[in-house]
Protein backbone atom coordinates (compact mmCIF):
# COMPACT_ATOMS: atom_id res chain seq x y z
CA UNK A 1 71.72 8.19 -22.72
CA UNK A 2 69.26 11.04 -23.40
CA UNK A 3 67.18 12.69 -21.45
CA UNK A 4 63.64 11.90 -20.37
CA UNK A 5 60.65 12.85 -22.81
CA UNK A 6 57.43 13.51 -21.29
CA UNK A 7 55.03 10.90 -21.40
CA UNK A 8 52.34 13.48 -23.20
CA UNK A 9 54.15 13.49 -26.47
CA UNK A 10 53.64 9.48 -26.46
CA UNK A 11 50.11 9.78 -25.12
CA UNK A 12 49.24 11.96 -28.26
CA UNK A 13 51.26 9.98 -30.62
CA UNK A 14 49.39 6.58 -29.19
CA UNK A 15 46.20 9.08 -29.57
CA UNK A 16 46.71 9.62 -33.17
CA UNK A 17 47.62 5.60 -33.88
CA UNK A 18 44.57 4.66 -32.43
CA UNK A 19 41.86 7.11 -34.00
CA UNK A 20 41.02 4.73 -36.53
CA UNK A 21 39.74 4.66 -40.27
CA UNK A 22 38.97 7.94 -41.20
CA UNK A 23 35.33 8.70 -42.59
CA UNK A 24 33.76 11.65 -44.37
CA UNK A 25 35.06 13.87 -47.14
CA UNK A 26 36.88 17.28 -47.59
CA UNK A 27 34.82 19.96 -47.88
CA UNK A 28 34.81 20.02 -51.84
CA UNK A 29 32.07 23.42 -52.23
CA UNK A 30 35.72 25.21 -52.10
CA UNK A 31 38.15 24.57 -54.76
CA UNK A 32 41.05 24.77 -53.07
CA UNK A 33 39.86 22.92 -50.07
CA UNK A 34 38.59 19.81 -52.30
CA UNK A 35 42.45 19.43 -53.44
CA UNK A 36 43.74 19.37 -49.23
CA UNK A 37 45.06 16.03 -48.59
CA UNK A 38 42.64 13.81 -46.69
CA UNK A 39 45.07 11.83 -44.82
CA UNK A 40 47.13 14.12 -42.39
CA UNK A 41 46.41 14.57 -39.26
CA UNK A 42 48.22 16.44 -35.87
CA UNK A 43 47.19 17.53 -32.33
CA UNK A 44 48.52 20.00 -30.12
CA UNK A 45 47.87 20.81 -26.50
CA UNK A 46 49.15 24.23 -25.36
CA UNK A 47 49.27 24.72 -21.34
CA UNK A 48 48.89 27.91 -19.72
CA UNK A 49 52.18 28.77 -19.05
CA UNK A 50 53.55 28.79 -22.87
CA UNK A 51 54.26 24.65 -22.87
CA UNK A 52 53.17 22.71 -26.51
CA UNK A 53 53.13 19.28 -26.89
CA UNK A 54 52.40 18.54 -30.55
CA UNK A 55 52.17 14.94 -32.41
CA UNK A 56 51.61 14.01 -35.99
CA UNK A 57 51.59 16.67 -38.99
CA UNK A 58 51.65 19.59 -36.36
CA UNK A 59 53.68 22.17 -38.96
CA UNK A 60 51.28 21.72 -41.46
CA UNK A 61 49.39 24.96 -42.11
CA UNK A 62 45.59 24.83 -43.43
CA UNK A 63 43.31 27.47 -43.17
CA UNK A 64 41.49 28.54 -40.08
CA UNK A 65 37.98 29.03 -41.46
CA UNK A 66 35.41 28.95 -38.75
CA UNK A 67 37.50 28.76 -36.24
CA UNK A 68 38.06 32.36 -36.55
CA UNK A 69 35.06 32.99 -35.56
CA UNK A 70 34.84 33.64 -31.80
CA UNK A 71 38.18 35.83 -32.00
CA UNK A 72 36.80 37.97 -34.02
CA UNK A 73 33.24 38.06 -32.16
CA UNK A 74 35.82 39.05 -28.89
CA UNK A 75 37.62 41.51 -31.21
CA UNK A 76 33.73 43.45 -32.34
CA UNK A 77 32.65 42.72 -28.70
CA UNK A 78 35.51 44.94 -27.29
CA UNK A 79 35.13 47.60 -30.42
CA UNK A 80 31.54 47.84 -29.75
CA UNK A 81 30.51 46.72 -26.17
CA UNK A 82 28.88 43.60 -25.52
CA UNK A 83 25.19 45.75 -25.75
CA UNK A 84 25.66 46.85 -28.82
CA UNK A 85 26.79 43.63 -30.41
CA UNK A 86 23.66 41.82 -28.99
CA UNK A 87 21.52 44.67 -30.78
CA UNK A 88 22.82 43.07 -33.90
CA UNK A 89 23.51 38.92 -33.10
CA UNK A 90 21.90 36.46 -30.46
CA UNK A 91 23.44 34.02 -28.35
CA UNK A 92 20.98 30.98 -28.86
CA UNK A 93 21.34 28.05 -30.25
CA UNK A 94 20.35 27.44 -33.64
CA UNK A 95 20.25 23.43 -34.15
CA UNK A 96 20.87 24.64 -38.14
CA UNK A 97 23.65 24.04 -40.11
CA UNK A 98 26.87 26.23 -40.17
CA UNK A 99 25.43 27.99 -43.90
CA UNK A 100 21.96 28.16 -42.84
CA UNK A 101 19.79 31.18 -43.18
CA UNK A 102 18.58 31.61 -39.20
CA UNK A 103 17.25 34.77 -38.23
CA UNK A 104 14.57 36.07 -35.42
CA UNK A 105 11.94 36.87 -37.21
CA UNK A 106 11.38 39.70 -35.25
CA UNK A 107 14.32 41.31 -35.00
CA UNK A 108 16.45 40.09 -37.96
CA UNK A 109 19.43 39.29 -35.56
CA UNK A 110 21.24 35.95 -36.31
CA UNK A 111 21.01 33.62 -33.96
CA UNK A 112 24.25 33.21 -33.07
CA UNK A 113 27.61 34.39 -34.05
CA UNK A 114 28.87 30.74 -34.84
CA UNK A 115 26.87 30.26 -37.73
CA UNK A 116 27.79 32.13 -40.97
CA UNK A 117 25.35 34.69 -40.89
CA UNK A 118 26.13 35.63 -37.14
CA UNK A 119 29.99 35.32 -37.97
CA UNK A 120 29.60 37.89 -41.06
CA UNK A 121 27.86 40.47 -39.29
CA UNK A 122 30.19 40.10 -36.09
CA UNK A 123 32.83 40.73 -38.90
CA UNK A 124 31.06 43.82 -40.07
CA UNK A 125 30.98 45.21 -36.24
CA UNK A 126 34.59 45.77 -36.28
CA UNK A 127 36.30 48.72 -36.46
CA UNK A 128 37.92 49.52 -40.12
CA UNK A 129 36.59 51.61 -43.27
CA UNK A 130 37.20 48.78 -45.17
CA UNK A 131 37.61 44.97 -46.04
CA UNK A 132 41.40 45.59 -45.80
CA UNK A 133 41.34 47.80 -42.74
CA UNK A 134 39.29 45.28 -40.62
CA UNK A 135 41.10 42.43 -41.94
CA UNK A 136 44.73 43.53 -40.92
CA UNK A 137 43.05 44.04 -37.27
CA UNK A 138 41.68 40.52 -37.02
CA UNK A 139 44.75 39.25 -38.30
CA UNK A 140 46.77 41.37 -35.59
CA UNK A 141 45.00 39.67 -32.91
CA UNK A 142 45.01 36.12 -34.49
CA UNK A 143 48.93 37.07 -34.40
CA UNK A 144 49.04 38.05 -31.35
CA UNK A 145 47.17 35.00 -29.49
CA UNK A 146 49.00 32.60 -31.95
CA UNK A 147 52.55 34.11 -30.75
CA UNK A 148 53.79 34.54 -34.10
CA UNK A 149 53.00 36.66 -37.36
CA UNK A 150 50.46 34.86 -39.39
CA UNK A 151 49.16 35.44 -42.81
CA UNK A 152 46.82 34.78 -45.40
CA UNK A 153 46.37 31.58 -48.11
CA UNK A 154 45.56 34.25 -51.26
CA UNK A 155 44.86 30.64 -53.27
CA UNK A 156 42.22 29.82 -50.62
CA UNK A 157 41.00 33.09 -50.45
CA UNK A 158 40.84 33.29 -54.35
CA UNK A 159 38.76 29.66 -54.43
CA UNK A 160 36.79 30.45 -51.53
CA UNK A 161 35.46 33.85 -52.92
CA UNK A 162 34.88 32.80 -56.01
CA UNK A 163 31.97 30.22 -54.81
CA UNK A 164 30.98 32.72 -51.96
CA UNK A 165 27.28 33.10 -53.38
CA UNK A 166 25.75 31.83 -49.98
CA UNK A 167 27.45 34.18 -47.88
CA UNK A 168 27.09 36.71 -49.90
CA UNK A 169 23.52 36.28 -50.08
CA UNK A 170 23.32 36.06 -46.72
CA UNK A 171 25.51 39.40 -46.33
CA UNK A 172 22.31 41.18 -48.55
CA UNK A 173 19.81 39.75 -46.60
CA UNK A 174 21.70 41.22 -43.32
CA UNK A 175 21.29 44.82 -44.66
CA UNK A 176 17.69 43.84 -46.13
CA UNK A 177 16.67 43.48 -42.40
CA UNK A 178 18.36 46.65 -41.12
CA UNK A 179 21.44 43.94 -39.54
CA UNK A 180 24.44 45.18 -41.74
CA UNK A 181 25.19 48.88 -42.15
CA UNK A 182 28.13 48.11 -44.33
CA UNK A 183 28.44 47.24 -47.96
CA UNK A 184 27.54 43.50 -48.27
CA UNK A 185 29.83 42.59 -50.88
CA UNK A 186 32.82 44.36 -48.60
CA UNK A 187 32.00 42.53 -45.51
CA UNK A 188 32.14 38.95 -47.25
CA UNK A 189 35.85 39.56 -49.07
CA UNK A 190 36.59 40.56 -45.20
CA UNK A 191 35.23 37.60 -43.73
CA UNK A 192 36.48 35.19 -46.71
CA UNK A 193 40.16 37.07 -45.82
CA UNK A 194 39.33 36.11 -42.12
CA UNK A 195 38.52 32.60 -43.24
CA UNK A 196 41.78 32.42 -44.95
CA UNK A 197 44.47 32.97 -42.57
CA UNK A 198 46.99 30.21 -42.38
CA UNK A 199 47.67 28.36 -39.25
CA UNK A 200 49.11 25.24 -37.77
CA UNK A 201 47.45 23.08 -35.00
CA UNK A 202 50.33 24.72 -33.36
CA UNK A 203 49.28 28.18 -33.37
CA UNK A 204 45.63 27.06 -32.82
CA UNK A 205 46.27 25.27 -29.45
CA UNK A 206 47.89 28.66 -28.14
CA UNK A 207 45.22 30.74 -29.28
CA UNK A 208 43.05 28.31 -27.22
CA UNK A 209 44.78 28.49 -24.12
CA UNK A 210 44.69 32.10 -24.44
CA UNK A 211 40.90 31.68 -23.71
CA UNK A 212 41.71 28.38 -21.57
CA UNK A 213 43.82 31.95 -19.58
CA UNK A 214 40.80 33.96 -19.13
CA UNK A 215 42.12 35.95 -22.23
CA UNK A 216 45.45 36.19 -21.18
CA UNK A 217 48.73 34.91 -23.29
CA UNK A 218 51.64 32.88 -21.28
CA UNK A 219 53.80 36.34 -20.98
CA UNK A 220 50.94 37.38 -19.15
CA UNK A 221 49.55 40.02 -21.69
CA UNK A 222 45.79 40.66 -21.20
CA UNK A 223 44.74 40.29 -24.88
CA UNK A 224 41.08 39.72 -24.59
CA UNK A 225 39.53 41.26 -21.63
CA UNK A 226 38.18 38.41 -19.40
CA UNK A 227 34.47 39.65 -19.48
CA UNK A 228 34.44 39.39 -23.03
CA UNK A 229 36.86 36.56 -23.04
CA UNK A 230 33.78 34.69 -21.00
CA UNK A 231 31.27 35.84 -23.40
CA UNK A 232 33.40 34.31 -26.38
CA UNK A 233 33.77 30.62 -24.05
CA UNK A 234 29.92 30.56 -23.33
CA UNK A 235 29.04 31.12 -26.65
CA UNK A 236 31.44 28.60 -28.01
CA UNK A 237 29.86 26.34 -25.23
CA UNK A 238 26.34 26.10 -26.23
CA UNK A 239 27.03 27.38 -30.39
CA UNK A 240 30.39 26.47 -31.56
CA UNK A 241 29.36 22.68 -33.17
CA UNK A 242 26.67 24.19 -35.03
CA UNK A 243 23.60 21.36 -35.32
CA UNK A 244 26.13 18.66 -33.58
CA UNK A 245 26.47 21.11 -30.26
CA UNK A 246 24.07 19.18 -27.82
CA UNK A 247 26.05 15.67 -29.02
CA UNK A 248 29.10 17.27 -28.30
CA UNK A 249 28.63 19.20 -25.25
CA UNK A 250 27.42 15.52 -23.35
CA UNK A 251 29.89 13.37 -25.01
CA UNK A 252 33.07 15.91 -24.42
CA UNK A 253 32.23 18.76 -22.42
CA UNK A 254 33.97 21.83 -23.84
CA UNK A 255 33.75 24.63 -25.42
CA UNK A 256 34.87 24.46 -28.85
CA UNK A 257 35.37 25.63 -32.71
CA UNK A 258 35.36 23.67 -36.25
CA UNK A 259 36.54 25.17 -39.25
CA UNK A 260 35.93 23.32 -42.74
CA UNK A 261 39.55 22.95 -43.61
CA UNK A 262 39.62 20.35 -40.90
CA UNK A 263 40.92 22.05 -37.59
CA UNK A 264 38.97 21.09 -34.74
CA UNK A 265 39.76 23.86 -31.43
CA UNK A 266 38.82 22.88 -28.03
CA UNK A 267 39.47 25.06 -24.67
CA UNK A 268 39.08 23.65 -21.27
CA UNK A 269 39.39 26.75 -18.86
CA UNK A 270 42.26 27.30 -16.55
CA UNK A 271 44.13 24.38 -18.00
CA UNK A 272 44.78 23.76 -21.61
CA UNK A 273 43.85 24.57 -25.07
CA UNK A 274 43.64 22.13 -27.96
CA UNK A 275 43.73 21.21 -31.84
CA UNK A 276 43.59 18.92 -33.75
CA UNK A 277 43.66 18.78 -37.73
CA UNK A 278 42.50 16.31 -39.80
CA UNK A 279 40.49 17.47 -43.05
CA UNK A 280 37.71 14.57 -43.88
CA UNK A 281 34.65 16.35 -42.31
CA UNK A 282 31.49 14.75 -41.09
CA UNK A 283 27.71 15.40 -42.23
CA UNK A 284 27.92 18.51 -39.30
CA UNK A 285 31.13 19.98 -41.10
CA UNK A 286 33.04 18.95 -38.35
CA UNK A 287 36.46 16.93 -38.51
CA UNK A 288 35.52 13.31 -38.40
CA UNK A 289 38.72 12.09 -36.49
CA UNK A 290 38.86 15.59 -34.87
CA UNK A 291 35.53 14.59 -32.92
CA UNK A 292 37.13 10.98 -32.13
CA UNK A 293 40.05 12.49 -30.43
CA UNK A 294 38.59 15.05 -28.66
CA UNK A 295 35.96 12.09 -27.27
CA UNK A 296 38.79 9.88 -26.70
CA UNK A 297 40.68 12.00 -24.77
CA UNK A 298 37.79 13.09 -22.59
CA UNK A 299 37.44 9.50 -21.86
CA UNK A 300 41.16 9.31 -21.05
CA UNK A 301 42.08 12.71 -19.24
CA UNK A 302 38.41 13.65 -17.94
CA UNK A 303 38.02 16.87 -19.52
CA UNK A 304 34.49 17.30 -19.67
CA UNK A 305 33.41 20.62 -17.96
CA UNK A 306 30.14 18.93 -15.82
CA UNK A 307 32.74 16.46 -14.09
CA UNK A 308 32.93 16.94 -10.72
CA UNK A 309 36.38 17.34 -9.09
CA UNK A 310 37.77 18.75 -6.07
CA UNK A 311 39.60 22.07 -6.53
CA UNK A 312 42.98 21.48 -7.12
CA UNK A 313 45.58 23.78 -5.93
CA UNK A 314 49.45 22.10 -6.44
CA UNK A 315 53.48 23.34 -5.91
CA UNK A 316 56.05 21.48 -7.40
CA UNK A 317 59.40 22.43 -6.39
CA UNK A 318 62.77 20.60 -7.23
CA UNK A 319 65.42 20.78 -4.16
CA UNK A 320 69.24 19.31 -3.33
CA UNK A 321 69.61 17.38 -0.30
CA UNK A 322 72.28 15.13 1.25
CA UNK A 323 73.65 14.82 -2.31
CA UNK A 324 69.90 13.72 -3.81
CA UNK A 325 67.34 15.55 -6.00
CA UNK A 326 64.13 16.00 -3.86
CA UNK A 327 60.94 16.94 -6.09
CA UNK A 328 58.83 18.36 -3.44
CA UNK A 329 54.64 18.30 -4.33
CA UNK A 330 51.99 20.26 -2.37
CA UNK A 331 48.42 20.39 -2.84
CA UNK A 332 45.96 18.32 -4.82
CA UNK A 333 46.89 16.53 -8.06
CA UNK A 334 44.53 16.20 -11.39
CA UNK A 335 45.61 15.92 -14.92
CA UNK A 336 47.34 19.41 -15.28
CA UNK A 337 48.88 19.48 -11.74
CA UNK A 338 50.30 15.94 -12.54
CA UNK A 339 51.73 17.28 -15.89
CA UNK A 340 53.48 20.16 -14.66
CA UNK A 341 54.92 17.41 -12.39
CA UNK A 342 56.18 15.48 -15.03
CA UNK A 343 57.69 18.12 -16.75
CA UNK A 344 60.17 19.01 -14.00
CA UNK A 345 61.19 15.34 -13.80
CA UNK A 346 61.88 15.39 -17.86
CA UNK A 347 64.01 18.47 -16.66
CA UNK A 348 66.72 16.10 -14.92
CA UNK A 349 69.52 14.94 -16.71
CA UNK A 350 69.94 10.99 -17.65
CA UNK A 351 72.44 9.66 -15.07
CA UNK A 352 72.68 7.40 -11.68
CA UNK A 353 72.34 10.29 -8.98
CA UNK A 354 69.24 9.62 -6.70
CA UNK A 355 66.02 11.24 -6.89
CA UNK A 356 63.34 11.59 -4.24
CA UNK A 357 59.54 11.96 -5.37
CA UNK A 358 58.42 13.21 -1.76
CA UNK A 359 53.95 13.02 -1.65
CA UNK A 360 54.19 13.80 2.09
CA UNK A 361 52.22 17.01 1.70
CA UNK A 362 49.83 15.45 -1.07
CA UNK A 363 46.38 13.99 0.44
CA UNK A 364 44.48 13.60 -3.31
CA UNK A 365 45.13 12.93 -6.83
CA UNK A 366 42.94 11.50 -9.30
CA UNK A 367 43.06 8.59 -11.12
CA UNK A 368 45.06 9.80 -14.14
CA UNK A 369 47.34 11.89 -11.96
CA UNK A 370 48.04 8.74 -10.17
CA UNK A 371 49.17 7.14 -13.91
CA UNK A 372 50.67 10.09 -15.07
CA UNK A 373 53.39 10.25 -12.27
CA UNK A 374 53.69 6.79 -11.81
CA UNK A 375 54.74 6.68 -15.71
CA UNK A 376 57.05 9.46 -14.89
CA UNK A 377 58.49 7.48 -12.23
CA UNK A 378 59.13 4.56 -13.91
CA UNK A 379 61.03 7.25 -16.99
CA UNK A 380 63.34 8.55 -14.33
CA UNK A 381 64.57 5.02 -13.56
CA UNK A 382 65.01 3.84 -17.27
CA UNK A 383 67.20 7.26 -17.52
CA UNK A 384 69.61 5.45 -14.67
CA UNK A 385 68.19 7.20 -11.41
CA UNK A 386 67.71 5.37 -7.91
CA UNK A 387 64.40 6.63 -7.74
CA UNK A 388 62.28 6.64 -4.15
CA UNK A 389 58.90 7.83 -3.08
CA UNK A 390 57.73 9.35 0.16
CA UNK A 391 54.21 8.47 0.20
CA UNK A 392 52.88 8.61 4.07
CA UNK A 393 49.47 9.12 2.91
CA UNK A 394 49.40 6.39 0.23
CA UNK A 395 48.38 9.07 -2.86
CA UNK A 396 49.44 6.62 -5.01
CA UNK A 397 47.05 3.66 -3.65
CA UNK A 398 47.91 0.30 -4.52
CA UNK A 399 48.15 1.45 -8.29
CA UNK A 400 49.53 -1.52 -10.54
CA UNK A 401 53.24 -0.75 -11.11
CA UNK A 402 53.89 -4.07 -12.87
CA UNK A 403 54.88 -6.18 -9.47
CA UNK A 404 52.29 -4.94 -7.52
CA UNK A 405 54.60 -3.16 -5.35
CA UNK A 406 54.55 0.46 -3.95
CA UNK A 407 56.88 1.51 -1.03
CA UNK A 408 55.28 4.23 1.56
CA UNK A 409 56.04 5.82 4.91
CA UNK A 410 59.40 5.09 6.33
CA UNK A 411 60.17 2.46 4.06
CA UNK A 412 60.41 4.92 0.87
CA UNK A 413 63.34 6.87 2.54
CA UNK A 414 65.06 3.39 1.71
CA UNK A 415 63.37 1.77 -0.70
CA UNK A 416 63.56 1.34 -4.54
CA UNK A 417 61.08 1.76 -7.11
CA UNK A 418 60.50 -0.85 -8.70
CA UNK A 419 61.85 -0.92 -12.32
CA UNK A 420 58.97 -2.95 -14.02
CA UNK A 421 55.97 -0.34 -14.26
CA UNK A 422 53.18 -0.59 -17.14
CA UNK A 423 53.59 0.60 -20.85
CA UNK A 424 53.02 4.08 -21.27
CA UNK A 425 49.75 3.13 -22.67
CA UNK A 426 48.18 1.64 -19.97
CA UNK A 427 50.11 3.71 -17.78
CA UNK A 428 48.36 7.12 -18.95
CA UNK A 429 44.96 5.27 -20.37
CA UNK A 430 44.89 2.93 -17.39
C-alpha cells in the first residue's frame, strides 16, 4: 500500500486532459522558436511555503521571453527608485500589441513596461556598463527567485537576435526621444539575453509565488522589496496581457505574464503562483491553452482577485490521542487553507490506525474547501484508515459524499466515514 497523493496533482493532471484541441501557432518570426514542439504542455502551482505541484511536461525548459519582464522592471525599480523609472516608462495601458511602437507623445515614455519598448528601456535602467554586466544581474535574480542556477538558450538567443530589427528599431527610437541613454544596439543583445534564459514551468511557478509572497522566497529571503514588489503586481494587473488585458482581467482576475515561447505566469497574492507552458500562441501572443487553463481553473478554484471572500485565517495541527491521529483545524477554510490541510493528511502513512478530522473550531469554508477535504477524506480511507469527523458546526453541510451521508456532533466521535465519496473530479470541480 502506498501512501496518499494529494488530490492537486490529479486536479492538474484532469486540468491538462480536459483543455482541449489546441489552436494557434508557434511564434514562427524567431527561428528557433518556429522549430519548438507545438504539442507539450505542463502546469505548476508553487505555494508560499516552498510546496510544487507540477503535471504534464513540467521539466521541459523553453525560454522565458516576456515573462522576464516585470523581474527585471523590479530589478531597475530598486537600482533606480520607483521616480526615476517613471521619468523614463508609464504605467498605462496600451490596448497595442506586445511589438508595437506606443509612446506619449509628449514625453517619449513608453507606455508601459510590458510592451517591448517599455521592457527594453526598463532593461537599459539597470545597473551594468554593459550588455554582459546587466545581463549576469538579471539572471542572478531570475536565479535567485527560481531557487536554482539558471542559464541562457545561446541557440535562441542566436535566432532571436538575428531577426531583432523591431526591437532594435525601437531601441533607436528610445534614444531619438531622449528615453535611452545607452547604446541602442547594446541594450537589445541585453534584453534578447534576458529573453533567452531557460526555464521550466517549474522554476516559473516559484518565481511567481515569490511575488504571490510580497517579494519574499519560501526561506523567507526578502528578494524584491514589497513596495516595489507591489509596483511589479499592479503593473502586471492592468499591462501584463498586452491588447488581451481587459478580457483577461474579467474572465480570470490576476495579475499575470506571457512570453512567446509559450509560458503563461499567473500570481494570485498571498497564496500561490502559477505556469503553465504550452507553445501554440493566440492572435494576442498569448498561449492558447495557457489562457484555457488559467480560465478553467478560475472557474474551478475561484481565483479571480474581485471575488469576494471572507478573510481566512486557518491552523492545522496533527496530534496523538488515546492511540488515534487527531488533525486539529482552526479558523476559516478557502482553497489554500484547505490544501495545506490536505497535505498533512498525504503526510500519514497507509495503514489501519484511526484518524480523527476534528472541524469543532471551524465555523466557514467555501465551497471548494468543502470538496477539497472531503476528497482528502475519502484518500485516507482507501489508504486503510478508520477515518471520523467532528463536525459540531456542520462545515461540511450536507455535501454529496456518494450516500448522502455525513456524521456530525456526538455521533462523529463514533461514527465512520463513509467509504463511497465522489471521483476526484467531481470531488475538486464539484
Amino acid at each position: 500500500m502506498v501512501d496518499m497523493q494529494t488530490p492537486m496533482i490529479d486536479y492538474l493532471t484532469l486540468l491538462l486532459e480536459s483543455c482541449g484541441e489546441d489552436a494557434g501557432e508557434v511564434a514562427s518570426y524567431i527561428p528557433e522558436l518556429a522549430q519548438a514542439d507545438p504539442d507539450r504542455l505542463a502546469i505548476a502551482v508553487a505555494t508560499l511555503d516552498g510546496e510544487v505541484y507540477v503535471a504534464g511536461d513540467a521539466d521541459v525548459e523553453f525560454t522565458i521571453q516576456s515573462i522576464s519582464k516585470p523581474f527585471t522592471y523590479a530589478l531597475a525599480i530598486a537600482d533606480q527608485g520607483l521616480d526615476g523609472v517613471l521619468e523614463r516608462i508609464d504605467v498605462e495601458p496600451s490596448g497595442d500589441a506586445f511589438n508595437e511602437i506606443s509612446l506619449e507623445p509628449e514625453t517619449g515614455r513608453p507606455r508601459n513596461p510590458m510592451i517591448n519598448a517599455g521592457a527594453i528601456a526598463a532593461h537599459a535602467l539597470v545597473q551594468g556598463g554593459d550588455a554582459d554586466a546587466r545581463t549576469e544581474r538579471i539572471l542572478d535574480l531570475y536565479s535567485r527567485l527560481a531557487g536554482r542556477r539558471l542559464s541562457i538558450a545561446e541557440d535562441v538567443f542566436e535566432s532571436e537576435l538575428s531577426s531583432a530589427d523591431r526591437n532594435m528599431a525601437l531601441a533607436y527610437m528610445l534614444r531619438t526621444v531622449g528615453t535611452l541613454d545607452a547604446e541602442p544596439a547594446d541594450v537589445v543583445r541585453g534584453y534578447t539575453r534576458q529573453c533567452s534564459v531557460s526555464v521550466t514551468v517549474r522554476d516559473l511557478a516559484r518565481m511567481g509565488s515569490v511575488l504571490a509572497a510580497g517579494g519574499r522566497t519560501s526561506d523567507g529571503e526578502q528578494v524584491i522589496d514589497p513596495a516595489i514588489n507591489r509596483q511589479v503586481l499592479s503593473v502586471m494587473t492592468t499591462c501584463g496581457m498586452y491588447d488581451s488585458a481587459g478580457d483577461w482581467l474579467t474572465s480570470v482576475g490576476i495579475p499575470a505574464k506571457s512570453g512567446v515561447a509559450g509560458g503563461l505566469m499567473g500570481v494570485l497574492p498571498g497564496q500561490v503562483g502559477i505556469a503553465v507552458f504550452s507553445p501554440r500562441l493566440d492572435p494576442h501572443g498569448n498561449s492558447t491553452r495557457g489562457v484555457r487553463m488559467f480560465e478553467r481553473m478560475n472557474h474551478d478554484l475561484g481565483l479571480h482577485l474581485m471575488t469576494s471572500t471572507d478573510v481566512a485565517r486557518s491552523v492545522s495541527r496533527r496530534v496523538e490521542h488515546d492511540g488515534a491521529t487527531v488533525h486539529e483545524i482552526a479558523g476559516d477554510l478557502h482553497f489554500m487553507e484547505a490544501e495545506r490541510v490536505l497535505r498533512g493528511f498525504a503526510e500519514e502513512p497507509a495503514g489501519d490506525d484511526p484518524v480523527i478530522v476534528d472541524l469543532d473550531r471551524v465555523q466557514r469554508a467555501n465551497d471548494i474547501a468543502k470538496r477539497m477535504l472531503l476528497e482528502g477524506v475519502r484518500r485516507l480511507h482507501l489508504d486503510g484508515h478508520d477515518v471520523r469527523i467532528v463536525d459540531p458546526w456542520s462545515v461540511l453541510g450536507s455535501a454529496e459524499t456518494g450516500t448522502g451521508e455525513l456524521v456530525h456532533g456526538e455521533q462523529a466521535h463514533g461514527g465512520y466515514i463513509p467509504a463511497s465519496f465522489p471521483d476526484v473530479a467531481s470531488a475538486i470541480r464539484g
